[in-house]
PDB file of N, CA and C in Angstrom:
ATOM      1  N   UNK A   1     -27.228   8.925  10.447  1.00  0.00           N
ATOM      2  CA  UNK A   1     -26.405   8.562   9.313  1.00  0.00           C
ATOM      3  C   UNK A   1     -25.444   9.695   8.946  1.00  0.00           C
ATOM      4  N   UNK A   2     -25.977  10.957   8.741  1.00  0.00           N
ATOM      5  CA  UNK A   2     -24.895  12.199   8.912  1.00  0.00           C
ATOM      6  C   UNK A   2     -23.967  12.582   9.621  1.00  0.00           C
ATOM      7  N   UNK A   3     -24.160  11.887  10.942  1.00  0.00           N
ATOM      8  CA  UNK A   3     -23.141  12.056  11.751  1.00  0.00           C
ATOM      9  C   UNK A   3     -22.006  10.670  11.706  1.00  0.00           C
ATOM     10  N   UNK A   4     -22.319  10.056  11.195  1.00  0.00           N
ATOM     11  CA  UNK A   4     -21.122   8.905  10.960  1.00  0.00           C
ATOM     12  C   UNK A   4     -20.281   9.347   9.881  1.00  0.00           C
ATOM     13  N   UNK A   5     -20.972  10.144   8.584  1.00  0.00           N
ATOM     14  CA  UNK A   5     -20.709  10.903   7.636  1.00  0.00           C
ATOM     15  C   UNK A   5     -19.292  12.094   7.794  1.00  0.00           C
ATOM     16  N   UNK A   6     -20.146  12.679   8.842  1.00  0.00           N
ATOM     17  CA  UNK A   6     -19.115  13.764   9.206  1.00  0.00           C
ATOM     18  C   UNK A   6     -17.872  13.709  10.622  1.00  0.00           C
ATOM     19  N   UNK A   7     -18.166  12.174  10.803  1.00  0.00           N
ATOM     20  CA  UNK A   7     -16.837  11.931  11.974  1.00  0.00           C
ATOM     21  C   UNK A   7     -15.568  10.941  10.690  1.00  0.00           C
ATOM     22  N   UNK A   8     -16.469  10.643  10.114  1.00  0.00           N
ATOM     23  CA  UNK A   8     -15.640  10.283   8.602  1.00  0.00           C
ATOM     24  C   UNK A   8     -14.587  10.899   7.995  1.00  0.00           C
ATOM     25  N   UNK A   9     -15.528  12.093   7.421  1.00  0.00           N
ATOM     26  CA  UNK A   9     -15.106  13.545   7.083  1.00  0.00           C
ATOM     27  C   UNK A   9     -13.744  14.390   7.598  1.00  0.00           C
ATOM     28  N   UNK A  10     -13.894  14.013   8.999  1.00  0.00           N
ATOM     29  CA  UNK A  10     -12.732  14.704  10.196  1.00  0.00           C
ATOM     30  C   UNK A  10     -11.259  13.527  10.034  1.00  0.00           C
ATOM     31  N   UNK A  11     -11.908  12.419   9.706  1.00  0.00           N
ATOM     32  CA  UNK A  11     -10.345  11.145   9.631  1.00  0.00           C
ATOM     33  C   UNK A  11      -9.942  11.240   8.211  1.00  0.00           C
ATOM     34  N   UNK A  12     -10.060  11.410   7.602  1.00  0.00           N
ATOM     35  CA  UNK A  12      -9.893  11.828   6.185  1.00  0.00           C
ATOM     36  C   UNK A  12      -8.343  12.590   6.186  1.00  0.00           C
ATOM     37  N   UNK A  13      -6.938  11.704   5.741  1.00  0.00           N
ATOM     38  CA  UNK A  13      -5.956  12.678   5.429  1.00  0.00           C
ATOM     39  C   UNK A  13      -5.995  13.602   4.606  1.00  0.00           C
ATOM     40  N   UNK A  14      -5.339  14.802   4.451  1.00  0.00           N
ATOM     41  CA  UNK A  14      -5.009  15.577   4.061  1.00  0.00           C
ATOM     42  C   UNK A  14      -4.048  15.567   2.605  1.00  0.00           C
ATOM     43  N   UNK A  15      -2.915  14.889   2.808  1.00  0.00           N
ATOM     44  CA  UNK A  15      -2.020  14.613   2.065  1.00  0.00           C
ATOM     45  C   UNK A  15      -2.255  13.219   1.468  1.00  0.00           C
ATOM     46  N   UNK A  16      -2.176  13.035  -0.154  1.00  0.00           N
ATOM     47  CA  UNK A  16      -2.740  12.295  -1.065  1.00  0.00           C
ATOM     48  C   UNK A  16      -1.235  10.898  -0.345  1.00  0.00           C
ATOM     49  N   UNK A  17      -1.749  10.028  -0.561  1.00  0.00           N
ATOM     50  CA  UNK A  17      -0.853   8.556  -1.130  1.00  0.00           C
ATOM     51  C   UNK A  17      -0.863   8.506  -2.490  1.00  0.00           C
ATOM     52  N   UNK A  18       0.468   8.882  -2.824  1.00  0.00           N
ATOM     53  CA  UNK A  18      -0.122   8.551  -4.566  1.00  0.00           C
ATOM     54  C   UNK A  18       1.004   7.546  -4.703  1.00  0.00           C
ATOM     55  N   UNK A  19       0.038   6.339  -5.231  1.00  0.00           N
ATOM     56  CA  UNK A  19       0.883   5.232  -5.675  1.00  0.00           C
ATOM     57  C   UNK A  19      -0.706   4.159  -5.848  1.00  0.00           C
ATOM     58  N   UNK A  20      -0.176   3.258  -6.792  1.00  0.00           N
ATOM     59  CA  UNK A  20      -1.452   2.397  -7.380  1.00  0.00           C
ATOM     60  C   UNK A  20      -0.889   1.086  -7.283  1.00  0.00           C
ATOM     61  N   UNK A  21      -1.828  -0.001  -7.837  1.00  0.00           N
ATOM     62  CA  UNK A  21      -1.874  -1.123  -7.263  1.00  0.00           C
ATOM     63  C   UNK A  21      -0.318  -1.630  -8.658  1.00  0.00           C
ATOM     64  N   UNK A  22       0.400  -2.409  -8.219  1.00  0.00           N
ATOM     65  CA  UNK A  22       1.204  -2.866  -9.132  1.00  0.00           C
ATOM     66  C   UNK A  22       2.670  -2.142  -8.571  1.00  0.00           C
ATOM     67  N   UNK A  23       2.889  -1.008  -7.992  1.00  0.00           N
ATOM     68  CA  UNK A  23       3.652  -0.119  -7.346  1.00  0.00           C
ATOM     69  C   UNK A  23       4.302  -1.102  -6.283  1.00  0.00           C
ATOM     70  N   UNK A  24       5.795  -1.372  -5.805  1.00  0.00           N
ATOM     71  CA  UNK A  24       6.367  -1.728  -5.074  1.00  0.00           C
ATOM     72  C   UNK A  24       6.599  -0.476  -4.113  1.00  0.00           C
ATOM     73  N   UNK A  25       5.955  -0.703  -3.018  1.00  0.00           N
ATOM     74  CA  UNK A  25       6.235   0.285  -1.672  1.00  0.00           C
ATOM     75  C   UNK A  25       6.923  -0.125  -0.465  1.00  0.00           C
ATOM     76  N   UNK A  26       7.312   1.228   0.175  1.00  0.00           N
ATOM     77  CA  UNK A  26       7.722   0.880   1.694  1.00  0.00           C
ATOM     78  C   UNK A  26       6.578   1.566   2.396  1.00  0.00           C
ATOM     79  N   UNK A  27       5.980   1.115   3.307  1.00  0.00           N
ATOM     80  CA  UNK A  27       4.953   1.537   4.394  1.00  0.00           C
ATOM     81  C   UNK A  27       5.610   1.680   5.961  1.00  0.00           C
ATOM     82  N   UNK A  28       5.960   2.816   6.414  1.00  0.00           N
ATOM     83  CA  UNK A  28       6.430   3.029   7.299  1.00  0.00           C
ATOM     84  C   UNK A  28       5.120   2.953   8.362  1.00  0.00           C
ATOM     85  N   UNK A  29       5.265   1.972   9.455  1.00  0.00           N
ATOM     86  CA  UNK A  29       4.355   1.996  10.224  1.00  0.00           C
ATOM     87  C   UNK A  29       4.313   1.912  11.577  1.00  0.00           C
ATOM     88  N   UNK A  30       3.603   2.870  12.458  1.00  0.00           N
ATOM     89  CA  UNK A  30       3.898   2.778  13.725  1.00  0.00           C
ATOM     90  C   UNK A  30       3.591   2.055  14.835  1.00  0.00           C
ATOM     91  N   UNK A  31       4.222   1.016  15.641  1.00  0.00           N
ATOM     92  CA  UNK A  31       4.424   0.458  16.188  1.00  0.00           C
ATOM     93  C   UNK A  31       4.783   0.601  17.816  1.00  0.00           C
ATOM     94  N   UNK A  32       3.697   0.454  18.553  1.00  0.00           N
ATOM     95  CA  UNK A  32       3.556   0.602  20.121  1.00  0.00           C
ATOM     96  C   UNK A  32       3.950  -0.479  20.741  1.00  0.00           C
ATOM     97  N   UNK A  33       5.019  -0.409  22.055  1.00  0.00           N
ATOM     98  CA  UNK A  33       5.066  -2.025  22.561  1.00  0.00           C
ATOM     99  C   UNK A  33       5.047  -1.517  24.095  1.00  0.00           C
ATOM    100  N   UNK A  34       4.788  -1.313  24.488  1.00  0.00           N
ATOM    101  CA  UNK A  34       4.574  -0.775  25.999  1.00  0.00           C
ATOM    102  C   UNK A  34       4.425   0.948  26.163  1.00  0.00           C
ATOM    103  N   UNK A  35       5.637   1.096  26.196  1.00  0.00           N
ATOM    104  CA  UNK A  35       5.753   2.197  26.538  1.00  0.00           C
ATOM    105  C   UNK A  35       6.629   2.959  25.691  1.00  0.00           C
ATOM    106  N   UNK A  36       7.596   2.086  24.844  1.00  0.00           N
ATOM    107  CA  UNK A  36       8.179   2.367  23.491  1.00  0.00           C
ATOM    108  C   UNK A  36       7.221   2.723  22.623  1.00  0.00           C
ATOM    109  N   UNK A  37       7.897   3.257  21.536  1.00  0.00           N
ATOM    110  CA  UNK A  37       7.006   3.741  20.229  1.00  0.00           C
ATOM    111  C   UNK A  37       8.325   3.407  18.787  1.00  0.00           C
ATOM    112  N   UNK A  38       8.340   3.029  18.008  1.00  0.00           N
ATOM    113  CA  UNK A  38       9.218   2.886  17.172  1.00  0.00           C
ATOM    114  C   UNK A  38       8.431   2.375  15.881  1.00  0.00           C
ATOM    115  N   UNK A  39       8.632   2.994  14.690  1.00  0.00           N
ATOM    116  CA  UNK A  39       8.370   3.040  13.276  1.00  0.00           C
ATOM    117  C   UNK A  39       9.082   1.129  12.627  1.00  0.00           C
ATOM    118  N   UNK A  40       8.431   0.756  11.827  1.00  0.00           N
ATOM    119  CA  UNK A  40       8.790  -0.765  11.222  1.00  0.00           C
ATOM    120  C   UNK A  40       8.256  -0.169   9.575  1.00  0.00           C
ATOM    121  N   UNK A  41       9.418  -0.502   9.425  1.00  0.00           N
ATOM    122  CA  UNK A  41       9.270  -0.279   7.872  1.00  0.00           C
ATOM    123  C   UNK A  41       8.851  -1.737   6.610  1.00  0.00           C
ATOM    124  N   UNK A  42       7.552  -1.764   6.031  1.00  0.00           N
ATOM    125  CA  UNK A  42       7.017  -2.972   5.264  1.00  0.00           C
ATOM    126  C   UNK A  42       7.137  -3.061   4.191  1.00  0.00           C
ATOM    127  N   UNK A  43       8.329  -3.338   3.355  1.00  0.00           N
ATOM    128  CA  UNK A  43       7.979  -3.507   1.848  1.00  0.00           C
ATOM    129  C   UNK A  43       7.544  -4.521   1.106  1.00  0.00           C
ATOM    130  N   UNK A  44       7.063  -4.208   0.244  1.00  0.00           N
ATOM    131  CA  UNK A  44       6.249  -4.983  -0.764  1.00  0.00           C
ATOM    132  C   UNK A  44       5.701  -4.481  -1.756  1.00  0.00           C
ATOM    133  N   UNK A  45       4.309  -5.493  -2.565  1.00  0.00           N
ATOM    134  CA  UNK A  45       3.865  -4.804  -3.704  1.00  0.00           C
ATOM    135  C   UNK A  45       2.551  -5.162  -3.548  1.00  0.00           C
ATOM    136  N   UNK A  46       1.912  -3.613  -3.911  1.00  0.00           N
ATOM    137  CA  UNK A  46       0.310  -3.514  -3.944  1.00  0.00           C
ATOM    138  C   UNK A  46      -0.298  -4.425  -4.413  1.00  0.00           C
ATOM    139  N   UNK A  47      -1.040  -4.979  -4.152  1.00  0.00           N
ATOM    140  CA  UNK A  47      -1.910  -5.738  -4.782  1.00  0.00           C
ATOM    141  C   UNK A  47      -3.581  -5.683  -4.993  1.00  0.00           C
ATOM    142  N   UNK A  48      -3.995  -5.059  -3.915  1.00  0.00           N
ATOM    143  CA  UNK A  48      -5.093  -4.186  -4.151  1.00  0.00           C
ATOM    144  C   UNK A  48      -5.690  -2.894  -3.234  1.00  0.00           C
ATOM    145  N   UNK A  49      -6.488  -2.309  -3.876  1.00  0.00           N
ATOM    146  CA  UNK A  49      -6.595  -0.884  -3.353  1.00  0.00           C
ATOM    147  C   UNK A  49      -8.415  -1.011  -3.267  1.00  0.00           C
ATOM    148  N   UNK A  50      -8.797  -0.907  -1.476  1.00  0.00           N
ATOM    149  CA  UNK A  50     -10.009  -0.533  -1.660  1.00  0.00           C
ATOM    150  C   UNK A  50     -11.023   0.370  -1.430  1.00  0.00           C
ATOM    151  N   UNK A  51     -11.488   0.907  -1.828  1.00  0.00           N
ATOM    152  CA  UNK A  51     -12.009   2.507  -2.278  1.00  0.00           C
ATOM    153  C   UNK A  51     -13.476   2.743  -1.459  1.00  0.00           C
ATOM    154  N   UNK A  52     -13.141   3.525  -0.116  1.00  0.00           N
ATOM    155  CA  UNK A  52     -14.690   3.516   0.937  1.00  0.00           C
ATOM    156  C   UNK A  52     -14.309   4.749   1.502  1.00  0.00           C
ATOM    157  N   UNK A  53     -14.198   5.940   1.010  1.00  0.00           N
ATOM    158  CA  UNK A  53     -13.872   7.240   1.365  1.00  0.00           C
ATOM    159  C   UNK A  53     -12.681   7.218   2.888  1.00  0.00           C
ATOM    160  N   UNK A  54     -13.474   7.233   3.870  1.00  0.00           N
ATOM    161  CA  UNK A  54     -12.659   7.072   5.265  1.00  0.00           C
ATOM    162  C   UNK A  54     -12.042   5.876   5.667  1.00  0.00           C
ATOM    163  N   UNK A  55     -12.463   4.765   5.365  1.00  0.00           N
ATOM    164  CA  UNK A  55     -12.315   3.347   5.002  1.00  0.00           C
ATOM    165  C   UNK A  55     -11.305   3.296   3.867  1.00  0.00           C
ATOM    166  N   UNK A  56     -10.908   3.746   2.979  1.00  0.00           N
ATOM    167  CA  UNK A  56     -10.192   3.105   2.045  1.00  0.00           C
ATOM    168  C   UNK A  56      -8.597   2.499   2.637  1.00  0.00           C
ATOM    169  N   UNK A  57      -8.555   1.079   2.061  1.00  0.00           N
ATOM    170  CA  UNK A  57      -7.370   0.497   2.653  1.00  0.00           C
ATOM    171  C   UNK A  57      -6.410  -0.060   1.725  1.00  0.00           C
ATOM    172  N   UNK A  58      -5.681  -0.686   1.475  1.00  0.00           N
ATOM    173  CA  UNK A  58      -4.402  -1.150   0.546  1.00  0.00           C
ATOM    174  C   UNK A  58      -3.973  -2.501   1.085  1.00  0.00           C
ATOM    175  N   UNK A  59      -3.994  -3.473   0.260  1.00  0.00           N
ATOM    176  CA  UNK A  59      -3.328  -4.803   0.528  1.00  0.00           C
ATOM    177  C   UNK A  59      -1.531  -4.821   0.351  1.00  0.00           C
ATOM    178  N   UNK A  60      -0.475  -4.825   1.027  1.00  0.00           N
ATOM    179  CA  UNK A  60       0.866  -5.013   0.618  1.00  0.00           C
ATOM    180  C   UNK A  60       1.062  -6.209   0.578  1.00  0.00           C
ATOM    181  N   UNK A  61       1.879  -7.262   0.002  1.00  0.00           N
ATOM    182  CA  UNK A  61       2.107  -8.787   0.290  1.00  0.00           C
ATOM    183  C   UNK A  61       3.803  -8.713  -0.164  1.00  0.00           C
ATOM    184  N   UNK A  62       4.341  -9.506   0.069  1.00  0.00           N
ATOM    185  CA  UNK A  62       5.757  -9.588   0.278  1.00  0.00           C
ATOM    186  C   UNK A  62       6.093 -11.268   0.627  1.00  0.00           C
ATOM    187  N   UNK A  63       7.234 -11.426   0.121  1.00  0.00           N
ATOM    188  CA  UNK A  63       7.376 -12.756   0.836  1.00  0.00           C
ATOM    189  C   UNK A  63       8.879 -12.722   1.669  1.00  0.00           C
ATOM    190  N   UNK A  64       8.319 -13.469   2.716  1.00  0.00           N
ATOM    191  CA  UNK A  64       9.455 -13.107   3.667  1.00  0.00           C
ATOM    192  C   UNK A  64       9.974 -14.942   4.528  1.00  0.00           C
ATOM    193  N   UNK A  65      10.982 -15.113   3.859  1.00  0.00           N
ATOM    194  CA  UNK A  65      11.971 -16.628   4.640  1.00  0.00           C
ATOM    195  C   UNK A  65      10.897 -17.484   3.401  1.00  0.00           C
ATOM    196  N   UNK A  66      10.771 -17.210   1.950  1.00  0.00           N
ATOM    197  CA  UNK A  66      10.134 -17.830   1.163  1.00  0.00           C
ATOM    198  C   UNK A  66       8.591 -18.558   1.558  1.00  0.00           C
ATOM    199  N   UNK A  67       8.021 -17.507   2.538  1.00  0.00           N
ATOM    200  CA  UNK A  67       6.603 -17.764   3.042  1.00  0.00           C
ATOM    201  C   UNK A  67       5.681 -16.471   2.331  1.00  0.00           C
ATOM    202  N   UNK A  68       4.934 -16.053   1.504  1.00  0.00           N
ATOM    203  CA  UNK A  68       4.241 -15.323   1.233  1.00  0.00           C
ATOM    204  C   UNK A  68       3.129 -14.331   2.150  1.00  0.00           C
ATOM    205  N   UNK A  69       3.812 -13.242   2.734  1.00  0.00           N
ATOM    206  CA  UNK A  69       3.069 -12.429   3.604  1.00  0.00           C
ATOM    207  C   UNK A  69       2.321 -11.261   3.527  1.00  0.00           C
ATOM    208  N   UNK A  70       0.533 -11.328   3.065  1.00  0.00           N
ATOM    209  CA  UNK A  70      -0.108  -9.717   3.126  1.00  0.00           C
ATOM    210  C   UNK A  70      -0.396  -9.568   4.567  1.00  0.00           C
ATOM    211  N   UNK A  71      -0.241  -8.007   3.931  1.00  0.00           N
ATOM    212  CA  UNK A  71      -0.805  -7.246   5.015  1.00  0.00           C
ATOM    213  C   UNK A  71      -1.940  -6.039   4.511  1.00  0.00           C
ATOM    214  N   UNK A  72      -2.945  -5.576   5.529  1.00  0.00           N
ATOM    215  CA  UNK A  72      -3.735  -4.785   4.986  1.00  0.00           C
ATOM    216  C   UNK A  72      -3.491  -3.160   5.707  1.00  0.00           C
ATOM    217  N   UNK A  73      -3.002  -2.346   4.840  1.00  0.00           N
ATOM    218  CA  UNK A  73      -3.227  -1.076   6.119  1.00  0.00           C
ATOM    219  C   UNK A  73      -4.294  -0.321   5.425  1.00  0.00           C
ATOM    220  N   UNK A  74      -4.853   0.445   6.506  1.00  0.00           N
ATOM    221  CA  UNK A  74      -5.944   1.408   6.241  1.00  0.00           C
ATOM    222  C   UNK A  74      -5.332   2.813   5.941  1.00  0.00           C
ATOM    223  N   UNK A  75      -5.758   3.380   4.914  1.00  0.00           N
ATOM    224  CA  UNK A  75      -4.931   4.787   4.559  1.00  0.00           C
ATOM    225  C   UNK A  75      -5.000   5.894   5.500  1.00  0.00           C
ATOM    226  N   UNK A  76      -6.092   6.414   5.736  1.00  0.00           N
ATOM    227  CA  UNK A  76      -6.069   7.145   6.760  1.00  0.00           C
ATOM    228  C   UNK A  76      -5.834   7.146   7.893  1.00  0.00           C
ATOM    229  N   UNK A  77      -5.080   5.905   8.208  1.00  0.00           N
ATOM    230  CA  UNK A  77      -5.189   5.988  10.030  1.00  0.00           C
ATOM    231  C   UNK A  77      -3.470   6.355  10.272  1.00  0.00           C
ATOM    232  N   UNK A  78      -4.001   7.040  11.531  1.00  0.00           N
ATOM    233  CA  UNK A  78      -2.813   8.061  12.401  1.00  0.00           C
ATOM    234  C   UNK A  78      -1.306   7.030  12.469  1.00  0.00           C
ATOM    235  N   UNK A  79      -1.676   6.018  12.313  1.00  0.00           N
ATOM    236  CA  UNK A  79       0.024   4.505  12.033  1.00  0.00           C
ATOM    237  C   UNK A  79       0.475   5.002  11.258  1.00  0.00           C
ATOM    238  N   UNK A  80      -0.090   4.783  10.169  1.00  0.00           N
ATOM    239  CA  UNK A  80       0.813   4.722   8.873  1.00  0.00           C
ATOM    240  C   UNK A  80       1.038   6.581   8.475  1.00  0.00           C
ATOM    241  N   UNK A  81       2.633   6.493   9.204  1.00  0.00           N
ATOM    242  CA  UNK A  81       3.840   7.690   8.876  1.00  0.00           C
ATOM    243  C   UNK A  81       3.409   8.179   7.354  1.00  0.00           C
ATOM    244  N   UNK A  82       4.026   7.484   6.679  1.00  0.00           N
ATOM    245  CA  UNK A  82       4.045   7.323   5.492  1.00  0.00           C
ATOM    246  C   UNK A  82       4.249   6.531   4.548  1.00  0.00           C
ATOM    247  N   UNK A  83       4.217   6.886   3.022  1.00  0.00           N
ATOM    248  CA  UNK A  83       4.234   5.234   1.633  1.00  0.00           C
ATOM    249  C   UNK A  83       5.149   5.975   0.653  1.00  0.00           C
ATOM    250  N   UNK A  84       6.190   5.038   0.590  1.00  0.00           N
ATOM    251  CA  UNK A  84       7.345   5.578  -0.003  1.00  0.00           C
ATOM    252  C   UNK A  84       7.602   4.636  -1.467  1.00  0.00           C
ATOM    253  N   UNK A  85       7.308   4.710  -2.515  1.00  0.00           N
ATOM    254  CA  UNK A  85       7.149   4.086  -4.296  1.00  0.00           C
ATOM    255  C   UNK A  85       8.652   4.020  -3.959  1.00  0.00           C
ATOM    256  N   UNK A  86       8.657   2.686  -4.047  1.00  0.00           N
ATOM    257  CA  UNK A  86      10.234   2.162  -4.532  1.00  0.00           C
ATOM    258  C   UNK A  86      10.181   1.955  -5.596  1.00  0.00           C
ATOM    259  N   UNK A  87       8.947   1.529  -6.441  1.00  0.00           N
ATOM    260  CA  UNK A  87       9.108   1.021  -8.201  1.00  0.00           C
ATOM    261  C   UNK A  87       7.921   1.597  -8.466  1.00  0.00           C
ATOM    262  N   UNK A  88       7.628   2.001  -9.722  1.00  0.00           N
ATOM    263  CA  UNK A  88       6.482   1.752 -10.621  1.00  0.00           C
ATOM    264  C   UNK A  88       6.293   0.661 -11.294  1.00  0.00           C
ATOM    265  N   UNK A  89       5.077  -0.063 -10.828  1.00  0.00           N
ATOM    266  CA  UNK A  89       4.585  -1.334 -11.617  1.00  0.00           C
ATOM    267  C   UNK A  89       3.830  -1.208 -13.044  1.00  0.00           C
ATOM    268  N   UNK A  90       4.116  -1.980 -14.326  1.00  0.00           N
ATOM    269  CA  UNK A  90       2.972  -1.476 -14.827  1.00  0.00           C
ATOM    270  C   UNK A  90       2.018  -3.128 -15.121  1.00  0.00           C
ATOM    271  N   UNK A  91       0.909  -2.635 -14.866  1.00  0.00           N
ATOM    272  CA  UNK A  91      -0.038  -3.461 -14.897  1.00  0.00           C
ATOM    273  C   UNK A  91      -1.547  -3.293 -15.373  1.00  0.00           C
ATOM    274  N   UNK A  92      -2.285  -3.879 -15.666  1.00  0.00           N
ATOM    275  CA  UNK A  92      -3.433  -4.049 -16.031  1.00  0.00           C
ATOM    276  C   UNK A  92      -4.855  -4.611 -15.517  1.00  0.00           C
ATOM    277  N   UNK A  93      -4.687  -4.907 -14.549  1.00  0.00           N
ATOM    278  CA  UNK A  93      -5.795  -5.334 -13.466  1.00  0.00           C
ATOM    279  C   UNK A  93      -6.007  -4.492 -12.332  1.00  0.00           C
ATOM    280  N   UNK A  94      -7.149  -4.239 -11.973  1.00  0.00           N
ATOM    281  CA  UNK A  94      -7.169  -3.320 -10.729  1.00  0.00           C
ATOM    282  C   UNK A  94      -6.741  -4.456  -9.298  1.00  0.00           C
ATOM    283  N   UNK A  95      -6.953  -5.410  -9.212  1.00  0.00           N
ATOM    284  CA  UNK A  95      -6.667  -6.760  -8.173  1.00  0.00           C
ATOM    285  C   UNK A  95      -5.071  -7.430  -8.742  1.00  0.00           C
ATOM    286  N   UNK A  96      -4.594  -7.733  -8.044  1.00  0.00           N
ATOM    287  CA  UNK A  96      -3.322  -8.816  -8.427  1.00  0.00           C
ATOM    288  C   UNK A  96      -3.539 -10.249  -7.365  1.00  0.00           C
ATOM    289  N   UNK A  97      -4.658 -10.398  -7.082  1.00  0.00           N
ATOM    290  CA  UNK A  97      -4.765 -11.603  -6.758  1.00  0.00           C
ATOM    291  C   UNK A  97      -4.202 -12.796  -7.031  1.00  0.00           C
ATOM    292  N   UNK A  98      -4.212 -12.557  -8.545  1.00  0.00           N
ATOM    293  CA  UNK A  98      -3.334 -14.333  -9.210  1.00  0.00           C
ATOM    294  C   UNK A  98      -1.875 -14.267  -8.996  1.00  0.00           C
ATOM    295  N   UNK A  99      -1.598 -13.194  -7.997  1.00  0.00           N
ATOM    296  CA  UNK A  99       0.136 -13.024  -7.665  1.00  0.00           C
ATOM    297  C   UNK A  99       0.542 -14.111  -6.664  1.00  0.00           C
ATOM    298  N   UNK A 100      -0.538 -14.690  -5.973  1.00  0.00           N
ATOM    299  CA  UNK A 100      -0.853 -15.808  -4.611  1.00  0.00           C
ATOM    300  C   UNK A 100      -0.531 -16.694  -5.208  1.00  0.00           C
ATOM    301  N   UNK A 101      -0.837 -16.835  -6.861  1.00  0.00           N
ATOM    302  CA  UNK A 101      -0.476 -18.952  -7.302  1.00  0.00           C
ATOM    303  C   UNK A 101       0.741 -18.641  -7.318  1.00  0.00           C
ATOM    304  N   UNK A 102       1.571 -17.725  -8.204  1.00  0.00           N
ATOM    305  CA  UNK A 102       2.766 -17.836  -8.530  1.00  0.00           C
ATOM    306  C   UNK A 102       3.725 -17.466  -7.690  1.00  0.00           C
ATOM    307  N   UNK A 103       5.284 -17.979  -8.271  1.00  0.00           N
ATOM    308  CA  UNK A 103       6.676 -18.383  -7.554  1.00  0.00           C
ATOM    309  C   UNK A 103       7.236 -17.862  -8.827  1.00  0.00           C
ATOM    310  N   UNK A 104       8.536 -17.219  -8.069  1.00  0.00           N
ATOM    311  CA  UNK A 104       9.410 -16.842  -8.680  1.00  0.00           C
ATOM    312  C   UNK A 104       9.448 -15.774  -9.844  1.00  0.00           C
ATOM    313  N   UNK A 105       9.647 -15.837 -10.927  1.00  0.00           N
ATOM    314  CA  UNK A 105      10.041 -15.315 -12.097  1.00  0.00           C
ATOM    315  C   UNK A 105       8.415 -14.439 -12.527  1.00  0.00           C
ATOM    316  N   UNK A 106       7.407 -15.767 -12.906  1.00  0.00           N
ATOM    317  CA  UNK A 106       6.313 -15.007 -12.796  1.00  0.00           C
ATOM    318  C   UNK A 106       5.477 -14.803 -11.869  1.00  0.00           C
ATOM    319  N   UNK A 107       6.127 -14.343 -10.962  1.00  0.00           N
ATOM    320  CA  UNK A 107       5.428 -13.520  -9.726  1.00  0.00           C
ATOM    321  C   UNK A 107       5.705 -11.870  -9.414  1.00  0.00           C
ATOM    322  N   UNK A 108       6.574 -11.385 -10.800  1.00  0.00           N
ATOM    323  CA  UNK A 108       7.073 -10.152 -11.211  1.00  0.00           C
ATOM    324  C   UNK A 108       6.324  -9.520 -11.775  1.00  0.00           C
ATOM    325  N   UNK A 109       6.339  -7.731 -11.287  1.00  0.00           N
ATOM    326  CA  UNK A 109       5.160  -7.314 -12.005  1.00  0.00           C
ATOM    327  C   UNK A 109       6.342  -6.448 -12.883  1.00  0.00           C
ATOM    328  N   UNK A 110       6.170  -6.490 -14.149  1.00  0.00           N
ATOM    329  CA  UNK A 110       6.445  -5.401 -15.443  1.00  0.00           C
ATOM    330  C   UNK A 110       6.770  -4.088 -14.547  1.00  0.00           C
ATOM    331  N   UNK A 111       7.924  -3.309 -14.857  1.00  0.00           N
ATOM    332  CA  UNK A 111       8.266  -2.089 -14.186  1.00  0.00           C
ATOM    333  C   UNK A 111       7.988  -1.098 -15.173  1.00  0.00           C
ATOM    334  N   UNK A 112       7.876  -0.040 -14.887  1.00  0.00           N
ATOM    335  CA  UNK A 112       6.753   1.302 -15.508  1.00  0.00           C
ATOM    336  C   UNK A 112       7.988   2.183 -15.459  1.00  0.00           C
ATOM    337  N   UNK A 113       8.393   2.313 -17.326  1.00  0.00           N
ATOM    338  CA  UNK A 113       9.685   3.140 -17.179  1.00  0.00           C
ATOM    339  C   UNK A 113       8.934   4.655 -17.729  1.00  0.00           C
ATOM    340  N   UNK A 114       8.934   5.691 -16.714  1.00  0.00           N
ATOM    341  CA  UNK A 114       8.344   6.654 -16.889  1.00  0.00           C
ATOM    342  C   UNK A 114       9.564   7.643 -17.938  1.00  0.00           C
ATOM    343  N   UNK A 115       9.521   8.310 -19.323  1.00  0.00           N
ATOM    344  CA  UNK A 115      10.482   9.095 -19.859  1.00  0.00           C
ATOM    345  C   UNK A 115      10.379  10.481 -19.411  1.00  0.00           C
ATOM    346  N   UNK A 116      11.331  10.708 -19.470  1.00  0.00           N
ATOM    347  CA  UNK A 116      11.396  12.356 -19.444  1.00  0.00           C
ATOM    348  C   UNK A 116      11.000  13.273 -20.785  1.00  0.00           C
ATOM    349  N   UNK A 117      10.409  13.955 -20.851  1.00  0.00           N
ATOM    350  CA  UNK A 117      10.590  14.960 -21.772  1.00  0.00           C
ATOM    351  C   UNK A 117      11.650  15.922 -22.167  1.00  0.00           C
ATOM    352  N   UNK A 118      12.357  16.226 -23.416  1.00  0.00           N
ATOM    353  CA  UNK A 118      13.102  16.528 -23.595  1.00  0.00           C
ATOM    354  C   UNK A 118      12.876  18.290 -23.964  1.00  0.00           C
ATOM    355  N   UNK A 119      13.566  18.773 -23.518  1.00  0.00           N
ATOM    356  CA  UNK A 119      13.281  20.628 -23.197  1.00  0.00           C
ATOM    357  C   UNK A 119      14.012  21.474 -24.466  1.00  0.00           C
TER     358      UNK A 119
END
């Protein structure tokens, strides 16, 4: 059991993802097709975040030609370049599941206007 522990331990990034569920992202991700290698960039909005140390993964969903598309990436793995916050969401649920019934207008998450402090 310790040793599953500590090959865990070793996949574990370094550099934080900071961005939370409600957050509109781009997920730059890497993409093998033979012998090519080329980056595909995924945007969308979090919808949930799940929390298993080496395991922890992120749901993105997006809708694309008005078809509703998730995807799941795993945080730590050697694909995913990087996660680039196009918006701050603000929200109140750790899941956005009920984002699946809705269309259109309310299928918007509240944007998170962060202020500056004044010096």
């Amino acid at each position: 059991m310790d040793l599953i522990k500590e090959i865990e331990q070793e996949q574990i990034r370094e550099e934080a993802l900071n961005f939370k569920v409600g957050d509109t992202v781009k997920v730059y991700f890497k993409i093998i097709e033979g012998t090519t290698e080329r980056v595909q960039v995924y945007e969308g909005l979090v919808i949930a975040i799940k929390n298993s140390s080496a395991r922890k993964t992120f749901t993105v969903r997006k809708i694309s030609y008005g078809v509703g598309v998730e995807r799941i990436f795993p945080m730590n793995s050697p694909k995913v370049e990087k996660v680039e916050v196009v918006r701050f969401g603000r929200v109140r649920r750790a899941k956005l599941y009920y984002i699946r019934d809705r269309v259109g207008k309310s299928a918007k998450v509240k944007e998170l206007i962060i202020k500056k402090k004044k010096k």
